[in-house]
Protein backbone atom coordinates (compact mmCIF):
# COMPACT_ATOMS: atom_id res chain seq x y z
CA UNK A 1 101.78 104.14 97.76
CA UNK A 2 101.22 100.58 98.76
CA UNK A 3 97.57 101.37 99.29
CA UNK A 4 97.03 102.76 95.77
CA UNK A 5 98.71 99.53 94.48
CA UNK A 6 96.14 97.14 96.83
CA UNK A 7 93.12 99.55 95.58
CA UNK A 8 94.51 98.35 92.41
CA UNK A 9 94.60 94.97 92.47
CA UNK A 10 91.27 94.99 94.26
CA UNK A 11 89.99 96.88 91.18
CA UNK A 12 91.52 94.54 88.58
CA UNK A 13 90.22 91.71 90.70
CA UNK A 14 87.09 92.77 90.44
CA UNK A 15 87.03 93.30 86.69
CA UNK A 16 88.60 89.89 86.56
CA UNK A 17 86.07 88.24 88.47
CA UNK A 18 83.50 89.46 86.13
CA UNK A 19 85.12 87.17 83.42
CA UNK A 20 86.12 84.14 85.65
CA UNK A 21 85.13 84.06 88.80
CA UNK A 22 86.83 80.74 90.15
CA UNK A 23 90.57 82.19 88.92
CA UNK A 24 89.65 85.50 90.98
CA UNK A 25 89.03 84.17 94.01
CA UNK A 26 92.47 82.31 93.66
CA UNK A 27 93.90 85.92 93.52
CA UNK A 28 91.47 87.99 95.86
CA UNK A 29 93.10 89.52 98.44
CA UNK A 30 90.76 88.68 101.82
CA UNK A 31 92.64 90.66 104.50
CA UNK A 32 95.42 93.06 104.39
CA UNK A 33 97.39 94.12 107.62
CA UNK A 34 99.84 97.17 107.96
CA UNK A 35 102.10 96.70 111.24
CA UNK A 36 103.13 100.44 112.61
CA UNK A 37 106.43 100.83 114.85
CA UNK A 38 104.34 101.78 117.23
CA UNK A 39 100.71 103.94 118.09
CA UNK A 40 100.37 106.59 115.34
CA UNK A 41 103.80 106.10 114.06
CA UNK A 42 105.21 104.81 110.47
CA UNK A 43 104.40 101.46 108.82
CA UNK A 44 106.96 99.06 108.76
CA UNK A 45 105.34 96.32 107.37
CA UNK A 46 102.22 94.29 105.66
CA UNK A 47 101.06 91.17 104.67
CA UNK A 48 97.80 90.09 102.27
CA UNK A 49 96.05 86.82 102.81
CA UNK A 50 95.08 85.50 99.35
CA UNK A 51 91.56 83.03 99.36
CA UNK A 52 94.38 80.66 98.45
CA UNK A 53 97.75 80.47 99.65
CA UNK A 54 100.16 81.86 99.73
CA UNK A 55 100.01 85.17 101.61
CA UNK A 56 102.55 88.01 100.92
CA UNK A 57 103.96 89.63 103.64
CA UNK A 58 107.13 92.34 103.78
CA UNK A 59 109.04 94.29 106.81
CA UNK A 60 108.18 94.02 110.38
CA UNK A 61 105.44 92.43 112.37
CA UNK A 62 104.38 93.92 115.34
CA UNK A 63 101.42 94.68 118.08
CA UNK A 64 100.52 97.56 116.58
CA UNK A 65 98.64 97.33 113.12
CA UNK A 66 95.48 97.66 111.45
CA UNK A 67 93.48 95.26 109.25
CA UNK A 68 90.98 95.70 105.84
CA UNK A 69 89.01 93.33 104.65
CA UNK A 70 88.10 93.09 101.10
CA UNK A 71 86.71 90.09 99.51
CA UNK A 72 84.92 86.74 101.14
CA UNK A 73 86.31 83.32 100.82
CA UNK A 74 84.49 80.17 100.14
């Protein structure tokens, strides 16, 4: 569920930035990272680095995640 909602935002950023690019890289997400409680096993926790800060993050952070990147940053 919380990947359908970034695929979201991605896609609304997109439209967005077709209209006003310098407000869309303000709300871009660059990198999303899911932390797992361990190999294989459930997420517990993200965060999403904006081009500008702040970045979001909920739930645990641990050594075992995986990172997307979307959009560049100036």
């Amino acid at each position: 569920m919380k990947r359908l909602l970034l695929a979201l935002l991605i896609s609304g950023t997109a439209i967005v930035s077709l209209r006003q690019p310098t407000e869309a890289l303000a709300a871009c997400v660059h990198k999303a990272t899911y932390y797992f409680e361990y190999p294989g096993g459930p997420e517990c926790g993200l965060t999403y680095q904006y081009c500008n800060p702040p970045r979001y993050h909920e739930g645990c952070t641990t050594a075992y995640y995986e990172e997307y990147y979307f959009c560049g940053c100036p």
